[in-house]
N, C-alpha and C. Protein backbone atom coordinates (compact mmCIF):
# COMPACT_ATOMS: atom_id res chain seq x y z
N UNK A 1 -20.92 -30.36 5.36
CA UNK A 1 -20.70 -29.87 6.70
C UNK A 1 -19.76 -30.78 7.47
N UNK A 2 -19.60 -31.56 6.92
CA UNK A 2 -18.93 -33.06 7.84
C UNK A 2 -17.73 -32.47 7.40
N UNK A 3 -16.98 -32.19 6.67
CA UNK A 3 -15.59 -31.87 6.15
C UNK A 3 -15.13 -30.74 6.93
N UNK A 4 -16.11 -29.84 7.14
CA UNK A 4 -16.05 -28.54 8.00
C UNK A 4 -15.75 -28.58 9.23
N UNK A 5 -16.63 -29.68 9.93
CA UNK A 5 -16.41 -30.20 11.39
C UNK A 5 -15.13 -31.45 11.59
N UNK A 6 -15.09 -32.14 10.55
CA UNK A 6 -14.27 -32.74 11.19
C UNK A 6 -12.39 -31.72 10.59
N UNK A 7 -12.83 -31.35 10.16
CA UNK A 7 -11.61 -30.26 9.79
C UNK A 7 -11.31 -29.37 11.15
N UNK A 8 -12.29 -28.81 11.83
CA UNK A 8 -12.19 -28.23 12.74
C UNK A 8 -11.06 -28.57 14.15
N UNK A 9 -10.94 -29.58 14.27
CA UNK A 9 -10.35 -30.55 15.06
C UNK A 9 -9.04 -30.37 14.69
N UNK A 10 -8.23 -30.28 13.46
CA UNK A 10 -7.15 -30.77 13.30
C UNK A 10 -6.44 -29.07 13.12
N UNK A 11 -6.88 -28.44 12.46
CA UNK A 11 -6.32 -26.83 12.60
C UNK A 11 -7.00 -25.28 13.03
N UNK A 12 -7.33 -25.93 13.52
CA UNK A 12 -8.10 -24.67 14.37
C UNK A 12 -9.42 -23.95 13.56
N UNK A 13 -9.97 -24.90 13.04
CA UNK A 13 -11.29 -24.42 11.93
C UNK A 13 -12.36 -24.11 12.41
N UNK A 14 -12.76 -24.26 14.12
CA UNK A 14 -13.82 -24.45 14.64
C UNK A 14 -14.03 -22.65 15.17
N UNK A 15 -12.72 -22.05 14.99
CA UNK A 15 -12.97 -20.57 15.08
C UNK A 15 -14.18 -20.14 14.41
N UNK A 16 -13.86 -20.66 12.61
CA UNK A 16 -14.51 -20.11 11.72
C UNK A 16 -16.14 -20.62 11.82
N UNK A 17 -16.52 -21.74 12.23
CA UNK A 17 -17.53 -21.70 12.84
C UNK A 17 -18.05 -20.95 13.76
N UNK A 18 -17.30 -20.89 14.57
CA UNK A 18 -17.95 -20.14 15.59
C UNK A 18 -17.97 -18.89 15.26
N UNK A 19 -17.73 -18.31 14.26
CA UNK A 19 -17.60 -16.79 14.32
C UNK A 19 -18.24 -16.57 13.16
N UNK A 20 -18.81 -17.44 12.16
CA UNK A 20 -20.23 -17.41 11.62
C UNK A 20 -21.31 -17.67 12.22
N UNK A 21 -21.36 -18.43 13.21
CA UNK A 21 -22.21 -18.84 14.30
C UNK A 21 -22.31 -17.18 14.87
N UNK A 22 -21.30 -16.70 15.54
CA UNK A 22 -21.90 -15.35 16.24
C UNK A 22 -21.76 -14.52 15.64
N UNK A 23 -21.94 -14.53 14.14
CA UNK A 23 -21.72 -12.83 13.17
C UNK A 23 -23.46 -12.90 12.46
N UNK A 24 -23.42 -14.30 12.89
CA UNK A 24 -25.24 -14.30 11.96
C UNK A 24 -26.40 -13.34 12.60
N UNK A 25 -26.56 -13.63 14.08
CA UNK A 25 -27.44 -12.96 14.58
C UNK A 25 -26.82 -10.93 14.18
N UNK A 26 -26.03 -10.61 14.22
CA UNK A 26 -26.01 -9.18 13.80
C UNK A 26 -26.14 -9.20 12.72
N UNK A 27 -25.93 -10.29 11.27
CA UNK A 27 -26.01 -9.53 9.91
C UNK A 27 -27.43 -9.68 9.94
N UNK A 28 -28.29 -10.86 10.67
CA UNK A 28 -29.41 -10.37 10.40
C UNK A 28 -30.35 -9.36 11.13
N UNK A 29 -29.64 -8.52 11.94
CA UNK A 29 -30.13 -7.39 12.37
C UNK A 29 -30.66 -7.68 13.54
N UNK A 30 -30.26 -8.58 14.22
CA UNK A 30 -30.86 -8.39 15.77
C UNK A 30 -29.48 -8.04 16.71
N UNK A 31 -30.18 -7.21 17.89
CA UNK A 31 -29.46 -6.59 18.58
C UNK A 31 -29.43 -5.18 18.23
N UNK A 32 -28.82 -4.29 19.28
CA UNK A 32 -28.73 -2.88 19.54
C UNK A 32 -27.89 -2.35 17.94
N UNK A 33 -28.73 -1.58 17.28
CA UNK A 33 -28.21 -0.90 16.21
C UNK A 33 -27.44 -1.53 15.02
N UNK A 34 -28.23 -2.39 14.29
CA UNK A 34 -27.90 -3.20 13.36
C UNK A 34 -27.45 -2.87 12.02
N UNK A 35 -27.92 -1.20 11.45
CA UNK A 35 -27.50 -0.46 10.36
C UNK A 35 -26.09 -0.24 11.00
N UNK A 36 -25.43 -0.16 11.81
CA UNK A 36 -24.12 0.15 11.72
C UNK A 36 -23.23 -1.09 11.54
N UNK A 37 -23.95 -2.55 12.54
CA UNK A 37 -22.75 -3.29 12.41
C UNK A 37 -23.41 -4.51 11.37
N UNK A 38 -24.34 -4.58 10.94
CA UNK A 38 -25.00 -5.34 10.11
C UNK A 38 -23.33 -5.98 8.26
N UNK A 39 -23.45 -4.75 7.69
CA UNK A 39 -22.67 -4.74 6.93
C UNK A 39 -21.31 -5.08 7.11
N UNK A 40 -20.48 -5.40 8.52
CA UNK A 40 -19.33 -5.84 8.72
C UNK A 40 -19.58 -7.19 9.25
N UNK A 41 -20.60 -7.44 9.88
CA UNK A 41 -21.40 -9.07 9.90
C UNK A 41 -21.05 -10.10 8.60
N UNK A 42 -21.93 -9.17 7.68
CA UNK A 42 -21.91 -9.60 6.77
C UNK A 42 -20.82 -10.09 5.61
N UNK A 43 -19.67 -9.17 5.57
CA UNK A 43 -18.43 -9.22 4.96
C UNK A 43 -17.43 -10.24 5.64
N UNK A 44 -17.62 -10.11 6.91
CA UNK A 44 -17.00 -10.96 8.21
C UNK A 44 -17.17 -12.74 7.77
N UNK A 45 -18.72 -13.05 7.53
CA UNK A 45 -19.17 -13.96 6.78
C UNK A 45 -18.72 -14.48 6.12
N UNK A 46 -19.05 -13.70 4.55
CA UNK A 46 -18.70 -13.48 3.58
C UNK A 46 -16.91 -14.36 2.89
N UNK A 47 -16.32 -13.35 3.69
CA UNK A 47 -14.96 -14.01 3.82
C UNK A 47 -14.48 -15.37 4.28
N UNK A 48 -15.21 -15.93 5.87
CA UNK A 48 -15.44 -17.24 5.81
C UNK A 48 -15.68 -18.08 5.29
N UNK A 49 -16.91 -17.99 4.68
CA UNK A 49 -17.02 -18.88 3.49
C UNK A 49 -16.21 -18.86 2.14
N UNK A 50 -15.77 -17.96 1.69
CA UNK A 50 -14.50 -17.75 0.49
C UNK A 50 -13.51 -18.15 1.44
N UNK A 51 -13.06 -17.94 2.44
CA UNK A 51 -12.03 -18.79 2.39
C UNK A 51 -12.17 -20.61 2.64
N UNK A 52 -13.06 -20.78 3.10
CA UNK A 52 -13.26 -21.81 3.63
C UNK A 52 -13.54 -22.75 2.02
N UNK A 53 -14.15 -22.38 1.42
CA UNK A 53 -14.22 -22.93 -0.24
C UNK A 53 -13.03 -22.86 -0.71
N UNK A 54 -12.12 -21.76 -0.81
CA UNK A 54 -10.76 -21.80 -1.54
C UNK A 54 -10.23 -23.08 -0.66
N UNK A 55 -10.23 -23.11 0.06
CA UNK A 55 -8.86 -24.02 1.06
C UNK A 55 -9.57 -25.37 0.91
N UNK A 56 -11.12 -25.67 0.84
CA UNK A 56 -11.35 -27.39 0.70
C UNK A 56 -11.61 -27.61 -0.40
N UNK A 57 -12.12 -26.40 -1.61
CA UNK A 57 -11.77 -26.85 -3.06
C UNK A 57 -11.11 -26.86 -4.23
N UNK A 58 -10.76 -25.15 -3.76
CA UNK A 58 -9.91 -24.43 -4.84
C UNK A 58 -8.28 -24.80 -4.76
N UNK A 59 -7.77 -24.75 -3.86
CA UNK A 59 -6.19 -25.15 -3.87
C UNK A 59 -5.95 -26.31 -3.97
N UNK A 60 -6.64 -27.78 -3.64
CA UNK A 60 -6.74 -29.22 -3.35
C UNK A 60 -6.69 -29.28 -5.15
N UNK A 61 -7.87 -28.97 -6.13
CA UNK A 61 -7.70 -28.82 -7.34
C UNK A 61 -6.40 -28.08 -8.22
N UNK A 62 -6.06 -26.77 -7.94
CA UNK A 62 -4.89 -26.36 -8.16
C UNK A 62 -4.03 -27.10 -8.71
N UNK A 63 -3.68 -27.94 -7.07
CA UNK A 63 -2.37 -28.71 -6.50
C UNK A 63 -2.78 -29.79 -7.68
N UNK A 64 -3.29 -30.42 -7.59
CA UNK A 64 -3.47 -31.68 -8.90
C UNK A 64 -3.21 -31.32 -9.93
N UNK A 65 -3.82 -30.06 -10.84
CA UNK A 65 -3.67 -29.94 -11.97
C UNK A 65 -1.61 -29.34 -12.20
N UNK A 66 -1.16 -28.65 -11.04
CA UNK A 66 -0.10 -28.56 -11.23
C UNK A 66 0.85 -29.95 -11.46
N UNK A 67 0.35 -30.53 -10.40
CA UNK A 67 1.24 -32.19 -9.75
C UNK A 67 1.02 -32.59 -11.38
N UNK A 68 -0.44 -32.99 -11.63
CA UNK A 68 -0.23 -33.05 -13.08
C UNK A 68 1.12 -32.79 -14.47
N UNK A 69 1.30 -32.03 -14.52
CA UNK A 69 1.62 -31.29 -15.37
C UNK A 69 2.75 -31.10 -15.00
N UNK A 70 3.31 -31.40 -13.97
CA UNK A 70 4.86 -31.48 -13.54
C UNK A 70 5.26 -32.73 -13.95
N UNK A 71 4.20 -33.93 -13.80
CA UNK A 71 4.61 -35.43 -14.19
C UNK A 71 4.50 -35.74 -15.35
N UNK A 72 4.01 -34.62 -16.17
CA UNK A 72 3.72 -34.84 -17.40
C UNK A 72 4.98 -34.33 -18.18
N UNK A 73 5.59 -33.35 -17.59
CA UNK A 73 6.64 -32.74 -18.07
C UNK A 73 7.66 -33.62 -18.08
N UNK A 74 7.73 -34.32 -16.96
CA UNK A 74 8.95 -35.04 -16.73
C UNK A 74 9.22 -36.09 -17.50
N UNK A 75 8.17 -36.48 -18.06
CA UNK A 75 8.25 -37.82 -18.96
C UNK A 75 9.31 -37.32 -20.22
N UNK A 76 9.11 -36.12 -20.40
CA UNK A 76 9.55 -35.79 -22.03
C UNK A 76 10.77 -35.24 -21.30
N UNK A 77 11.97 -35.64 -21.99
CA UNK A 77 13.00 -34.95 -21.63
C UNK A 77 13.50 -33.81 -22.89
N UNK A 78 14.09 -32.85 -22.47
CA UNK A 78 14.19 -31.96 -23.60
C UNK A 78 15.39 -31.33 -23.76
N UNK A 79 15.78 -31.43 -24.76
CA UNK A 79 17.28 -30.73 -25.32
C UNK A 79 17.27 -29.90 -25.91
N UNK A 80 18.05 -28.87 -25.10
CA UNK A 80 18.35 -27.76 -25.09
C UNK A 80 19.22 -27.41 -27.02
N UNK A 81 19.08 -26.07 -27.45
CA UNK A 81 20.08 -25.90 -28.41
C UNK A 81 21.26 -25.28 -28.09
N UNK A 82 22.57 -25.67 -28.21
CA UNK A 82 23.49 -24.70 -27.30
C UNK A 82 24.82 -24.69 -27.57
């Protein structure tokens, strides 16, 4: 949670808090007519957290294994047939 909050601060992340913060009380069904907006609560969510995992684990990993593998390339130089 500390990565979440202090992330918040630097690009505007504290939206996504807050808008899991106010999508919870409707997915869990309180308030006026919850079978209608319950299920867009929920997806609303849903998406927050997938993105919020892609962006502090999934691309940070990515980026390495590419950076990797670019420096790895570079070592070997290669001649062409031509």
């Amino acid at each position: 949670m500390s990565i979440v909050l202090s992330r918040n601060k630097t690009d505007g992340g504290g939206f996504h808090a807050g808008m899991g913060a106010g999508m919870l009380p409707i997915a869990i069904g309180l308030g006026t007519d919850p079978s209608f907006r319950a299920p867009m609560a929920i997806v609303v969510i849903g998406g927050l957290i997938t993105s919020t995992f892609l962006s502090l684990l999934v691309i940070p990993v990515v980026f390495t294994y590419v950076d990797d593998a670019i420096n790895a390339l570079a070592r070997y130089p290669f001649k062409f047939k031509g």
